[in-house]
Protein backbone atom coordinates (compact mmCIF):
# COMPACT_ATOMS: atom_id res chain seq x y z
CA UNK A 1 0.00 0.00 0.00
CA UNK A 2 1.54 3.38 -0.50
CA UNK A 3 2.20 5.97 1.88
CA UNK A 4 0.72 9.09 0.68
CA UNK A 5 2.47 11.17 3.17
CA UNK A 6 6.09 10.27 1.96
CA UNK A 7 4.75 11.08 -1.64
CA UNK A 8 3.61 14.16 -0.49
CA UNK A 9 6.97 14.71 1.40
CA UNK A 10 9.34 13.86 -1.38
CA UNK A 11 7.25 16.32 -3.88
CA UNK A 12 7.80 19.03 -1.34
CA UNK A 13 11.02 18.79 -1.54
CA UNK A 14 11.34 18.65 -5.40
CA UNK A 15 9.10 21.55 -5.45
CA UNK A 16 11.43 23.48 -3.05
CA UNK A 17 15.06 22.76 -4.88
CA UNK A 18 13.24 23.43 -8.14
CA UNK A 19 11.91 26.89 -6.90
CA UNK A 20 14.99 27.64 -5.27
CA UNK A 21 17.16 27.00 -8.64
CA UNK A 22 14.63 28.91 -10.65
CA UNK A 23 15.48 31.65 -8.46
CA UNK A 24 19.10 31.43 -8.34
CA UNK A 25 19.23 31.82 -12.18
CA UNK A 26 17.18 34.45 -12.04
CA UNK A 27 19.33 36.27 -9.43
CA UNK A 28 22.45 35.20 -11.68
CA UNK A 29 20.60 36.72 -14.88
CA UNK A 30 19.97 40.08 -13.16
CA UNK A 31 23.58 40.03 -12.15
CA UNK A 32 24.96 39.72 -15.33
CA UNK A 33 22.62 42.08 -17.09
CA UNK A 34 24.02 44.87 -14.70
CA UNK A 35 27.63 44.00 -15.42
CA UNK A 36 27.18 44.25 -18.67
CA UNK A 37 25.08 47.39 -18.91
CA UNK A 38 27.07 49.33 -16.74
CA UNK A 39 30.50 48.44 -18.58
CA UNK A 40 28.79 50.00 -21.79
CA UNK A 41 28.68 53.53 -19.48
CA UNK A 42 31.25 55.77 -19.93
CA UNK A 43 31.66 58.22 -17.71
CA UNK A 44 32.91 61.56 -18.79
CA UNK A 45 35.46 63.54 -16.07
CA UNK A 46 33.96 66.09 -14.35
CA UNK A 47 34.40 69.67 -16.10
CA UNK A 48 32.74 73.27 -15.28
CA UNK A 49 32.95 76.31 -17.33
CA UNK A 50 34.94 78.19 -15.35
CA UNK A 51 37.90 75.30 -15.11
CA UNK A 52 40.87 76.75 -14.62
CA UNK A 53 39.56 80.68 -14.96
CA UNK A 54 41.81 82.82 -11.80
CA UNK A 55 39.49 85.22 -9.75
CA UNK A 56 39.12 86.74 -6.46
CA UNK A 57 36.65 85.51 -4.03
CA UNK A 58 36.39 88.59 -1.80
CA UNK A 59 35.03 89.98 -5.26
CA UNK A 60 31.72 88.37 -5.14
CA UNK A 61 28.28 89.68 -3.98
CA UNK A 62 29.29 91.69 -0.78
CA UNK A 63 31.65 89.58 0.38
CA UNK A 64 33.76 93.27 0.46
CA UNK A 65 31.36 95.08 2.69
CA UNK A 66 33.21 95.20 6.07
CA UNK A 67 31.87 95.07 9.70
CA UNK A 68 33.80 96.79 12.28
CA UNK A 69 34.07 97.95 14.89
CA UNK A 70 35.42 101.63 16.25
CA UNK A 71 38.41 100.49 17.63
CA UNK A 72 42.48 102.10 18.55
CA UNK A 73 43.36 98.36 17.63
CA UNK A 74 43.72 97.22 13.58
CA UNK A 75 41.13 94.98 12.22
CA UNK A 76 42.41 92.42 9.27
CA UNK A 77 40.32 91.19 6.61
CA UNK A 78 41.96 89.12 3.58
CA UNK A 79 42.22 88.64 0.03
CA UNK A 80 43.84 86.80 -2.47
CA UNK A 81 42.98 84.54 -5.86
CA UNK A 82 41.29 81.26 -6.54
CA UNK A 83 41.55 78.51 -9.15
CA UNK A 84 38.39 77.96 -10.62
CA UNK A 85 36.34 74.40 -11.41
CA UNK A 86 37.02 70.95 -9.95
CA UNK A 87 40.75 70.45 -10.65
CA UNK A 88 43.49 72.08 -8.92
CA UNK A 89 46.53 74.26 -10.48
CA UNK A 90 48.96 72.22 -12.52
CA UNK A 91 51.86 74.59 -11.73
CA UNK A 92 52.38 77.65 -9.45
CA UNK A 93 50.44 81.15 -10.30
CA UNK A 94 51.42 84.46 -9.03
CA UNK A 95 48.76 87.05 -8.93
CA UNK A 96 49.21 90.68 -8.91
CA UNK A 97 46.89 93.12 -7.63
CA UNK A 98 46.87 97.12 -6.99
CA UNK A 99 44.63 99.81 -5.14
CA UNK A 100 42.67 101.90 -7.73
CA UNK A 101 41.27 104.57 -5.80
CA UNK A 102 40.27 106.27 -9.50
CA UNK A 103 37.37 103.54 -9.18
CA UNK A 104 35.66 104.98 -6.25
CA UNK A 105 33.65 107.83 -8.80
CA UNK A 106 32.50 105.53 -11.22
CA UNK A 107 31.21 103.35 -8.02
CA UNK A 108 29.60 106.41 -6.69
CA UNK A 109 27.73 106.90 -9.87
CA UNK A 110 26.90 103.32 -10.83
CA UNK A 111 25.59 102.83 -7.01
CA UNK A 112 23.56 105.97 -6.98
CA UNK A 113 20.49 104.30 -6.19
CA UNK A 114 21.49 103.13 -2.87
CA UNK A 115 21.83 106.78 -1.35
CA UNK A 116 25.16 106.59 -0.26
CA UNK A 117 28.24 108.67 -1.35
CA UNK A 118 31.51 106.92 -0.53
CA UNK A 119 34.71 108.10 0.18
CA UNK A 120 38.47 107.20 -0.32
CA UNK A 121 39.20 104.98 2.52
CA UNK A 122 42.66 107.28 3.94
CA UNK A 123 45.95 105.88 3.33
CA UNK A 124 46.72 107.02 7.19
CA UNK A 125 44.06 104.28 8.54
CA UNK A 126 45.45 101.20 6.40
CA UNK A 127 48.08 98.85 5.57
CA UNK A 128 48.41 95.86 3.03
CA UNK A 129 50.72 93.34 3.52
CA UNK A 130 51.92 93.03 -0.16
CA UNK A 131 50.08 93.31 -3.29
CA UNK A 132 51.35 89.83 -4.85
CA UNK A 133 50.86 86.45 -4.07
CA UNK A 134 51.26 82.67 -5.02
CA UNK A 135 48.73 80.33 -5.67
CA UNK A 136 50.82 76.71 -5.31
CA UNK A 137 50.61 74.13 -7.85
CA UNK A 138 48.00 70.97 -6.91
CA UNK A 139 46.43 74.12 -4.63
CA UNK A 140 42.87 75.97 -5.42
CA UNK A 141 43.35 79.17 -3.20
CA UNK A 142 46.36 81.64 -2.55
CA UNK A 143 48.65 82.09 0.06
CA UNK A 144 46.28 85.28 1.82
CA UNK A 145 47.38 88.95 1.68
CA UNK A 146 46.13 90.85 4.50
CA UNK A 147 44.57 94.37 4.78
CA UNK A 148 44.11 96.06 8.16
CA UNK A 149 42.38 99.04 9.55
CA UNK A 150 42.91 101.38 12.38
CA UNK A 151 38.96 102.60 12.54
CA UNK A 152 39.57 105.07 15.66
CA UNK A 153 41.52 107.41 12.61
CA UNK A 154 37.54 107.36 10.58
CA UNK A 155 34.84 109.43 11.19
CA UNK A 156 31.25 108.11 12.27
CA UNK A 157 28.37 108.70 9.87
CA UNK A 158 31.14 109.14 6.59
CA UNK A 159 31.32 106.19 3.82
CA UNK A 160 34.23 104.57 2.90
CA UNK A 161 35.53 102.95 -0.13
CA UNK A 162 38.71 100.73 -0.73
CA UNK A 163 38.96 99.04 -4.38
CA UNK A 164 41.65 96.90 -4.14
CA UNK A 165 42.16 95.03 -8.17
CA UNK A 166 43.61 91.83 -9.04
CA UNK A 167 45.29 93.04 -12.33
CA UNK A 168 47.37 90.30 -13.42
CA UNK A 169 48.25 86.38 -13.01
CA UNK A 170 51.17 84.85 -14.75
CA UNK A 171 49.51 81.95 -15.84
CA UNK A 172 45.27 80.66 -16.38
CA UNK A 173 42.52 83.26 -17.94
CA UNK A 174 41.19 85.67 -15.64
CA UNK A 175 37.50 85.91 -14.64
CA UNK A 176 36.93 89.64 -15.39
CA UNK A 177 33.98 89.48 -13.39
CA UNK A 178 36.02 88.72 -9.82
CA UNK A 179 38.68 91.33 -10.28
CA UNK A 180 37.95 93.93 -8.33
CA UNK A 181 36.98 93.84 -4.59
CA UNK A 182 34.95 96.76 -3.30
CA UNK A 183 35.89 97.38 0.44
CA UNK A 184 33.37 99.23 1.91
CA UNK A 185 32.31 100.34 5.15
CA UNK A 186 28.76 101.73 5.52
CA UNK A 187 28.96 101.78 9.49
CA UNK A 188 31.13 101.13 12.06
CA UNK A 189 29.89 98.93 14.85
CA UNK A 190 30.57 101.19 18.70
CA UNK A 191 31.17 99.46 22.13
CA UNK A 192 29.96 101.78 24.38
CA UNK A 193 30.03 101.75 28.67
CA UNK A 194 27.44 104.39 30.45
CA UNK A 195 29.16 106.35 32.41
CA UNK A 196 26.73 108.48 34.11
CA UNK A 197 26.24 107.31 37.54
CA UNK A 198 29.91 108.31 38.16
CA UNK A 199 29.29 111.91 37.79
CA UNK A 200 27.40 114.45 39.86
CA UNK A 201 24.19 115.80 38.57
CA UNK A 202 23.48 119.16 39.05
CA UNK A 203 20.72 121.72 37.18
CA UNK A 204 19.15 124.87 37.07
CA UNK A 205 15.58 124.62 36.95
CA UNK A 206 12.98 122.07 39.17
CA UNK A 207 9.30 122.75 40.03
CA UNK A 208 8.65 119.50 40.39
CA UNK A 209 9.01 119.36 44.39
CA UNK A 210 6.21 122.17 44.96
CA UNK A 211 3.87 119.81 42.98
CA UNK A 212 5.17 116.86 45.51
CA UNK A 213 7.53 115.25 42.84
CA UNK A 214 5.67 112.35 41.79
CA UNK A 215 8.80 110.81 39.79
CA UNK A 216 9.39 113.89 37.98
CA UNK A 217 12.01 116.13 39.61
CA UNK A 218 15.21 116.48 37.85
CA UNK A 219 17.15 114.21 39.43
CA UNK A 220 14.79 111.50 37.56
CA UNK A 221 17.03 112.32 34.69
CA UNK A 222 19.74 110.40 35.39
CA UNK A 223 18.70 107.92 37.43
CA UNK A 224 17.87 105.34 34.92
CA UNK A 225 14.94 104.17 34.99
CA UNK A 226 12.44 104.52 32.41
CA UNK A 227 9.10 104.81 34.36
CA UNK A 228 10.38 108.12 35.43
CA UNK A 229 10.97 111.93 33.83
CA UNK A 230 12.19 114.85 34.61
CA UNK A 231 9.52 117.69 34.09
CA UNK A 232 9.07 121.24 34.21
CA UNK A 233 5.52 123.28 34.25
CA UNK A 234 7.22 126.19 32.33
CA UNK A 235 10.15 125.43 29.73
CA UNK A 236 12.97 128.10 30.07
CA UNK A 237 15.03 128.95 26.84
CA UNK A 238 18.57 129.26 29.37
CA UNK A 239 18.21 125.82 30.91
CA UNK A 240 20.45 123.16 31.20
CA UNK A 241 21.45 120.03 33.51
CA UNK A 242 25.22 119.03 33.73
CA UNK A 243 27.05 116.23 34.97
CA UNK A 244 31.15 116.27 36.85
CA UNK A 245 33.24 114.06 37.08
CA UNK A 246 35.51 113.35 39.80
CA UNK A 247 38.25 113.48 37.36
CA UNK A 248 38.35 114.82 33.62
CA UNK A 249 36.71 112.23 31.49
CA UNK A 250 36.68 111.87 27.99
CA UNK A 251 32.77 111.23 26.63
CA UNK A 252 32.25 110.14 23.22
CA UNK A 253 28.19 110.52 22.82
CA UNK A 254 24.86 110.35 25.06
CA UNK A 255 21.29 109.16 24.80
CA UNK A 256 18.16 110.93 25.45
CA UNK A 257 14.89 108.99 25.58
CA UNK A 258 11.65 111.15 25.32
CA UNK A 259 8.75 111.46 28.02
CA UNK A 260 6.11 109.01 27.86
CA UNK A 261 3.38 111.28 26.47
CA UNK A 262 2.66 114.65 24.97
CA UNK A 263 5.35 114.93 22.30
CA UNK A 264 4.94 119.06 22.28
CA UNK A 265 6.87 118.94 25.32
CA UNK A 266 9.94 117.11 23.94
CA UNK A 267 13.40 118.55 23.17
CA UNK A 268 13.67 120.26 20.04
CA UNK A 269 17.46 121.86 19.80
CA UNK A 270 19.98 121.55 22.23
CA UNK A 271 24.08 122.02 22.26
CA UNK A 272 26.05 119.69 24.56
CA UNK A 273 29.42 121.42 26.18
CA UNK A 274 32.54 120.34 27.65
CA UNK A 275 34.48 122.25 30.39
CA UNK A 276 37.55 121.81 32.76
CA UNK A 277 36.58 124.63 34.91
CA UNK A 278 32.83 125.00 34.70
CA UNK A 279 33.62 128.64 33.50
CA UNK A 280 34.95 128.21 29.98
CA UNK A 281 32.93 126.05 27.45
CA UNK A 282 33.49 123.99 24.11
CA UNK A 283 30.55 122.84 22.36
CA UNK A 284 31.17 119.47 21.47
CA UNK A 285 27.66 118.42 20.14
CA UNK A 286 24.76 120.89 18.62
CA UNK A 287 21.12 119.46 17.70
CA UNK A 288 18.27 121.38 16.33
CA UNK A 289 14.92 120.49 15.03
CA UNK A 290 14.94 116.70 16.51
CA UNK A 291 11.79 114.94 16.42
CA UNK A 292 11.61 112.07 19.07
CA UNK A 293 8.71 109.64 16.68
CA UNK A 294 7.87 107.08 19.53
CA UNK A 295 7.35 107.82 23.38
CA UNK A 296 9.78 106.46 25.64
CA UNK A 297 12.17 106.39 22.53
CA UNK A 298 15.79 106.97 23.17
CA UNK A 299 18.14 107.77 20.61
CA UNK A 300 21.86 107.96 20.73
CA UNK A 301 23.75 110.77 19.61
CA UNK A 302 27.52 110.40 18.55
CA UNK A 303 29.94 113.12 19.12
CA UNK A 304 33.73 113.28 17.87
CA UNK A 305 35.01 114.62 20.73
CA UNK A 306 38.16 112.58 22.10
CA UNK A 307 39.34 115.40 24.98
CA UNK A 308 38.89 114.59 28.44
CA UNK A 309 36.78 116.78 30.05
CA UNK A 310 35.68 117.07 34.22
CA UNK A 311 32.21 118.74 32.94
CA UNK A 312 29.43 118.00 30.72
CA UNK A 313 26.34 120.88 30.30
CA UNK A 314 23.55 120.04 28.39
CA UNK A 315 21.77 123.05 26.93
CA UNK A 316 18.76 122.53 26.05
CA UNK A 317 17.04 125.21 24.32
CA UNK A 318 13.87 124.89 22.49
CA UNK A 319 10.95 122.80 23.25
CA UNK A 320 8.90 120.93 20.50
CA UNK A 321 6.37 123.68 21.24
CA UNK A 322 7.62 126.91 20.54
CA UNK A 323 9.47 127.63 23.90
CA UNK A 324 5.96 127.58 26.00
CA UNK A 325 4.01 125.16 28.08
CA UNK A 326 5.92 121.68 29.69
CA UNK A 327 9.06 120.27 29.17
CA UNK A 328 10.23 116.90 29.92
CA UNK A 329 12.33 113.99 29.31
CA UNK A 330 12.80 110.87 30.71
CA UNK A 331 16.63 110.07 30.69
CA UNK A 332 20.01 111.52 29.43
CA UNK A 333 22.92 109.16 29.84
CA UNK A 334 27.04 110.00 28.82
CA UNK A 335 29.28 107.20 27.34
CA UNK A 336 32.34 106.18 26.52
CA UNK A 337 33.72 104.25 23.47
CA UNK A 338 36.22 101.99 23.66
């Protein structure tokens, strides 16, 4: 009699190896398809337009537009050429530049639209380390040539431009678009310290103790904090406040921030001045028609004062409404630069 269940075993099994070469040729036939298909690829090397073109990076978008800082200390930036593409230079290339300062009127004119006019950056306030360098062979970037600035010799609020052109190399085409780098400084960034609460304050006119204070007496000026003001019931055209220092002290600019309402009663013009003997005066700082355009707003003013001084008057005199009613303002600080 047979035994159906060792049929059924042994055509399992036959089944199984059958499937399982089926799918090892299968899984061979792939294989070899691939091997062959990718051997009739050629790949091509990789190339750009701009292989072996000489330019300099500091040249593109604003890569020249500087941020510094108003310092006695020199500030470096650098410059130098590049090998351009995906290969690297075959031999060594020297690249030559120069400062054109003849650029800086055509720049004015072509730049127009942005509202600034920029100046010649002075010789006095910079110094290159060399105006040629060598971009090694098997290398995509120069040795770096550096240019520093001394920005305590520059004046805040003035534009300054510093075209510096890569003119030659002595070997690759040059990219005629990369050539010349545009240093420019727009603004120069100020570290500041308030130096107010080291000096005495002293002024000329309070009525704010016969109307019980309230947070608005003078000495509110300078005490730095924002929720109070120093207010008068009638402006005077000859007032001022002043602060003295133990010792002469040299202030670079000040802040005023406006009262917290009624913008009539706001500072119009002022003149800030410097004295060593509270008797003679310099003028350091002079202000007229100044519009404060938020309450509690505080704006700094910059002077370019660099003399050390043992008093500081502010004059203050013209209101925002014709030299009548209230006058206030919430603080006035002095700093220092540095």
């Amino acid at each position: 009699m047979l035994d159906l269940n060792l049929i059924e075993m042994k055509y399992k099994i036959k089944y199984s190896i059958v499937n399982r070469e089926k799918r090892m040729f299968l899984l061979v036939a792939i294989l070899g398809c691939c091997i062959y298909f990718s051997s009739c690829v050629k790949y091509n090397t990789l190339t750009s337009p701009e292989e072996g073109t000489i330019y300099m990076p500091q040249a593109f978008q604003d890569r020249g537009n500087l941020s510094l800082y108003k310092l006695d200390s020199p500030q470096t930036v650098y410059f130098g050429i590049a090998y351009g593409g995906f290969k690297s230079a075959a031999t060594d290339i020297t690249g030559n530049f120069e400062v054109d300062t003849s650029l800086v009127a055509q720049y004015n004119i072509d730049n127009a639209y942005l509202g600034n006019h920029y100046v010649v950056l002075p010789e006095s306030s910079y110094t290159i380390s060399g105006l040629s360098t060598v971009l090694k062979a098997d290398s995509t970037s120069s040795a770096p040539l550096s240019l520093s600035i001394t920005t305590s010799k520059l004046a805040l609020g003035t534009h300054y431009l510093l075209p510096v052109k890569l003119t030659s190399v002595s070997s690759g085409k040059l990219d005629t678009s990369l050539t010349v780098t545009y240093f420019r400084i727009d603004t120069l960034n100020i570290r500041s310290r308030d130096l107010t609460a080291q000096a005495a304050f002293t002024f000329n006119y309070d009525d704010a103790p016969s109307h019980n204070d309230a947070g608005e007496s003078a000495i509110h000026l300078v005490d730095n904090d924002l929720s109070t003001k120093y207010l008068l019931f009638t402006f005077h055209t000859d007032m001022y406040v002043q602060l003295k220092f133990p010792s002469a002290t040299v202030i670079n600019g000040y802040t005023l921030t406006s009262g917290g309402d009624a913008p009539e009663r706001d500072p119009k013009d002022w003149n800030l001045a410097a004295s060593n003997d509270g008797t003679n005066w310099t003028v350091i700082d002079s202000r007229a028609n100044q519009v404060f355009s938020g309450r509690k707003q505080t704006i700094q003013f910059n002077t370019t004062n660099n003399t050390a001084y043992t008093y500081y008057r502010l004059n203050i005199t013209a209101n925002n409404n014709g030299n009548t009613g209230l006058f206030q303002c919430t603080e006035w600080r002095l700093l220092q630069f540095y």
